[in-house]
C-alpha atoms as a PDB file:
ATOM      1  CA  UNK A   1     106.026 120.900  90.679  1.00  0.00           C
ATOM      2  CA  UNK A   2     109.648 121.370  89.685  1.00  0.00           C
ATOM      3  CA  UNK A   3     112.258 118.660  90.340  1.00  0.00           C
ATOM      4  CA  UNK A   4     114.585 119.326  92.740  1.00  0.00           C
ATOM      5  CA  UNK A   5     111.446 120.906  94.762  1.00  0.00           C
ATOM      6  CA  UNK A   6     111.430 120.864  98.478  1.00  0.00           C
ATOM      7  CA  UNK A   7     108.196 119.558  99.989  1.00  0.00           C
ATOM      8  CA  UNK A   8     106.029 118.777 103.006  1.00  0.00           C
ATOM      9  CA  UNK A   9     104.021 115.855 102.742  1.00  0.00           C
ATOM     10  CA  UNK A  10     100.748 116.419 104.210  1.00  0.00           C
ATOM     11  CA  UNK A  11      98.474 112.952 104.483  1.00  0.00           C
ATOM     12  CA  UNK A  12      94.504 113.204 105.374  1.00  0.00           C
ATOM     13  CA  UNK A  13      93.348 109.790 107.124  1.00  0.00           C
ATOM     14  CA  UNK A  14      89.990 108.207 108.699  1.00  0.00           C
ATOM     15  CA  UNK A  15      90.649 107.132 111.786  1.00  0.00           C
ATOM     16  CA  UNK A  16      90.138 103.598 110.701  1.00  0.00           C
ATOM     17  CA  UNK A  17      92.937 104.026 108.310  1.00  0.00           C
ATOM     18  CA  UNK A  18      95.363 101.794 110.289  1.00  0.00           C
ATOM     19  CA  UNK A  19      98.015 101.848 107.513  1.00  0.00           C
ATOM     20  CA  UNK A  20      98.194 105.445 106.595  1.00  0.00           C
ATOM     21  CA  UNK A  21     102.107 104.870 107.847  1.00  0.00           C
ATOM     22  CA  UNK A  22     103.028 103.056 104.720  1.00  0.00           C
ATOM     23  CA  UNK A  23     100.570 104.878 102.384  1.00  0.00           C
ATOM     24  CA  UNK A  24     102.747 108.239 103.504  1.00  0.00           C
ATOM     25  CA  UNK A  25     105.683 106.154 102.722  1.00  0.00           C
ATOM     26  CA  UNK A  26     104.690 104.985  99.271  1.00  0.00           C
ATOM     27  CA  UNK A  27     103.553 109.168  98.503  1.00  0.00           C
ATOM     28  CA  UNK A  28     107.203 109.955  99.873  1.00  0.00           C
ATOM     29  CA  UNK A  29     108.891 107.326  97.246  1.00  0.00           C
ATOM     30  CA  UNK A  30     106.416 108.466  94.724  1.00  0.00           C
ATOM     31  CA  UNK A  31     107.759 112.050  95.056  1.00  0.00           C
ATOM     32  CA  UNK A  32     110.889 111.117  95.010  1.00  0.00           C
ATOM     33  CA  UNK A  33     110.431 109.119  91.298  1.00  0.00           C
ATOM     34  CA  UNK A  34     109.153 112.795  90.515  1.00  0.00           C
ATOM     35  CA  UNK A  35     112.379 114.951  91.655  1.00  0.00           C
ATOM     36  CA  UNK A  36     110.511 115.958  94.959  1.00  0.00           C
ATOM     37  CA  UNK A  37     112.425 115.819  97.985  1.00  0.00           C
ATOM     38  CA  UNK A  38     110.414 115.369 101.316  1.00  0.00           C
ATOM     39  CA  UNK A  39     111.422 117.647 104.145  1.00  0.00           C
ATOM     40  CA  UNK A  40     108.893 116.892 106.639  1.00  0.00           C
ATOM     41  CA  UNK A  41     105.410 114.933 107.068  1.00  0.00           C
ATOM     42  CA  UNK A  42     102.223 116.211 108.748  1.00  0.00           C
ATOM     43  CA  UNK A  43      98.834 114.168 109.419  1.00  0.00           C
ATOM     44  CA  UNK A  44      95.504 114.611 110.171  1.00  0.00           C
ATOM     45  CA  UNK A  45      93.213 112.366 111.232  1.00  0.00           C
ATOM     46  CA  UNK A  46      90.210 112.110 111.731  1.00  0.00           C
ATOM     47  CA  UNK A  47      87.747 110.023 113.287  1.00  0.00           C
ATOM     48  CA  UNK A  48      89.796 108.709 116.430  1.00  0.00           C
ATOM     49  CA  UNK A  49      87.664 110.427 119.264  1.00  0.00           C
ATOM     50  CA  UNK A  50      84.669 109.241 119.554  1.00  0.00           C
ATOM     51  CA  UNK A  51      82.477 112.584 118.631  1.00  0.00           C
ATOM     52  CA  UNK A  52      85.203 112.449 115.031  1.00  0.00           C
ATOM     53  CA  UNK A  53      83.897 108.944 114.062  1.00  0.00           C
ATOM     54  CA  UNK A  54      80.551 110.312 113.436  1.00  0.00           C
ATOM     55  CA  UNK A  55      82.013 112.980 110.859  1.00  0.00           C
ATOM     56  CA  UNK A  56      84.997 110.477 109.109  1.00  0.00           C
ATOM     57  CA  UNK A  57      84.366 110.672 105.604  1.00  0.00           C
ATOM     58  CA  UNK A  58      83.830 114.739 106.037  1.00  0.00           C
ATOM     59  CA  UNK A  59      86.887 116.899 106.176  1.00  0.00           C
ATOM     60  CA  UNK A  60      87.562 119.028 109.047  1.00  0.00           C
ATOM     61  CA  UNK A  61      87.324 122.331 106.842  1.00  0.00           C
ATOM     62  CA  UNK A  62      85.686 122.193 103.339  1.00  0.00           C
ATOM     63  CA  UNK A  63      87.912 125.438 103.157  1.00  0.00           C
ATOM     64  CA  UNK A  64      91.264 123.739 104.033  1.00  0.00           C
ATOM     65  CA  UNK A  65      90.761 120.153 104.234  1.00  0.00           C
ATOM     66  CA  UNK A  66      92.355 120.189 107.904  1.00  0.00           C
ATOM     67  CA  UNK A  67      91.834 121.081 111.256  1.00  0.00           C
ATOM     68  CA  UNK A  68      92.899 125.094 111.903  1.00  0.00           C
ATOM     69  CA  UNK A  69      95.445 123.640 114.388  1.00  0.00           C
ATOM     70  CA  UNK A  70      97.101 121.498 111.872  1.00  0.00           C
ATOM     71  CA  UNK A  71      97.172 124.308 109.019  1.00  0.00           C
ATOM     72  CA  UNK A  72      99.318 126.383 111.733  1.00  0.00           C
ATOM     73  CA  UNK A  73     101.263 122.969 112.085  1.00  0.00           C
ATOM     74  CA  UNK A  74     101.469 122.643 108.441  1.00  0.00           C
ATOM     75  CA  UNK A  75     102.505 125.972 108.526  1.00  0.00           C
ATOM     76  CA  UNK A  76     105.415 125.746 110.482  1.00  0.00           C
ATOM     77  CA  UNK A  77     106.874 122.982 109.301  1.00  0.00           C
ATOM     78  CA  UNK A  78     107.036 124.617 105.855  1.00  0.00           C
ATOM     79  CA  UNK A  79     109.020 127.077 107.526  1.00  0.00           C
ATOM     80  CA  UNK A  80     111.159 125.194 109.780  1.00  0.00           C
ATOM     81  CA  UNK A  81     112.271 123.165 106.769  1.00  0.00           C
ATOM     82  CA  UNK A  82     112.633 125.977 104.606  1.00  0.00           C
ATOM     83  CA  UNK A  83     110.129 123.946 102.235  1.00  0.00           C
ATOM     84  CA  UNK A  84     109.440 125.326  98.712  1.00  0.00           C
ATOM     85  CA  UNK A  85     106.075 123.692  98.172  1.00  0.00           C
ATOM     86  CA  UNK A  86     103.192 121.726 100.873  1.00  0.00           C
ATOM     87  CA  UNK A  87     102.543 118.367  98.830  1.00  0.00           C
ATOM     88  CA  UNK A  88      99.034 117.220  99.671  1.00  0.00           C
ATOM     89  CA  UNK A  89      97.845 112.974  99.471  1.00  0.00           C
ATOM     90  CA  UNK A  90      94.426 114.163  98.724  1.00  0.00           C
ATOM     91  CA  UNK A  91      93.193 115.881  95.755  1.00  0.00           C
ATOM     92  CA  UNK A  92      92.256 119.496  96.577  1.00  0.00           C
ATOM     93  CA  UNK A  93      89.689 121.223  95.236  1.00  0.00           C
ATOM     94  CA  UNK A  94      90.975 124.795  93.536  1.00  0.00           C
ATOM     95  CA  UNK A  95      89.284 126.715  96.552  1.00  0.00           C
ATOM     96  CA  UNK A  96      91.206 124.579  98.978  1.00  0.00           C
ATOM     97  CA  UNK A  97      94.417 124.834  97.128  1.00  0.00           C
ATOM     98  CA  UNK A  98      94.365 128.904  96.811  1.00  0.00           C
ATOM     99  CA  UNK A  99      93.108 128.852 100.816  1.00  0.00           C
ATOM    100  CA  UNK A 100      96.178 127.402 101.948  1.00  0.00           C
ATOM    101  CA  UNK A 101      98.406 128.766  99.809  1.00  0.00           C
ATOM    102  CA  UNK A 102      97.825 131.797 101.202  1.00  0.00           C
ATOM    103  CA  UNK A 103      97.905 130.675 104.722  1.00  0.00           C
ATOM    104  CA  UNK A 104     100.407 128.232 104.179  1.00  0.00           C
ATOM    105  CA  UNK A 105     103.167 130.835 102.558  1.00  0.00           C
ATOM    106  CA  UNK A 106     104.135 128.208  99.908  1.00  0.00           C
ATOM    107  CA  UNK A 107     102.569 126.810  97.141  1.00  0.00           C
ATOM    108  CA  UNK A 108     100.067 123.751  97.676  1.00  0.00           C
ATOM    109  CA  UNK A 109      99.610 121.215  95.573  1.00  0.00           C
ATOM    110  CA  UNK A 110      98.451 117.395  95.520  1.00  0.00           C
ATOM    111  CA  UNK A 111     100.348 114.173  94.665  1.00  0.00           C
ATOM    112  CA  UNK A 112      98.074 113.022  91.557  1.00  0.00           C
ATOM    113  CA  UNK A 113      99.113 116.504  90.193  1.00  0.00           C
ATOM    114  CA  UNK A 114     102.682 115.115  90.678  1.00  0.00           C
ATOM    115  CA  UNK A 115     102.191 112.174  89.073  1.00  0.00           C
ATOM    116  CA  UNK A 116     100.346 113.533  85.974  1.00  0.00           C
ATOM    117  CA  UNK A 117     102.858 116.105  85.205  1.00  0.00           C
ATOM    118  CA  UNK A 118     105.628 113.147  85.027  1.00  0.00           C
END
């Protein structure tokens, strides 16, 4: 990713994740040590209702990592912010990142992809 690069931060969390605040906020500052400026923050969660704590350590969508609902979110954040990439806390698999790049509109990548290009 490009410095000077416009991003959405996109964080993945078990619902017994009761810090996933400050990990988002330490991926934000992480970023930013990288040239990547972040425009907006989306999470998912999963595991909160009590039929989701069953499934916790699965992802919503092996396909997209997230729920359909918070792709579209995803989505339109990207576009509301003008964003030039969707920066992912999670490593995604190849599949996942083509996926929602196309549904996305933007280029998806993850933060350890960041960090090892810097």
């Amino acid at each position: 990713m490009a410095e000077g690069t416009d991003a959405v931060l996109v964080g993945y969390f078990s619902g017994k994740q009761k810090d996933f605040t400050a990990l988002m906020d330490t991926a934000a500052q992480q970023a930013a040590k990288h040239g990547v400026r972040v425009v907006g923050r989306i999470v998912q969660r999963r595991g909160v209702s009590d039929g989701g704590a069953r499934k916790m350590a699965l992802p919503y969508s092996s396909r997209t990592l997230l729920s359909y609902g918070k792709v579209r979110e995803v989505a339109a954040l990207c576009e509301q912010t003008d964003a030039d990439a969707a920066l992912f806390l999670s490593i995604l698999t190849e599949r996942q990142r083509r996926v929602l790049t196309g549904m996305l509109g933007c280029p998806v990548v993850s933060l350890a992809d960041v960090m090892a290009t810097g």
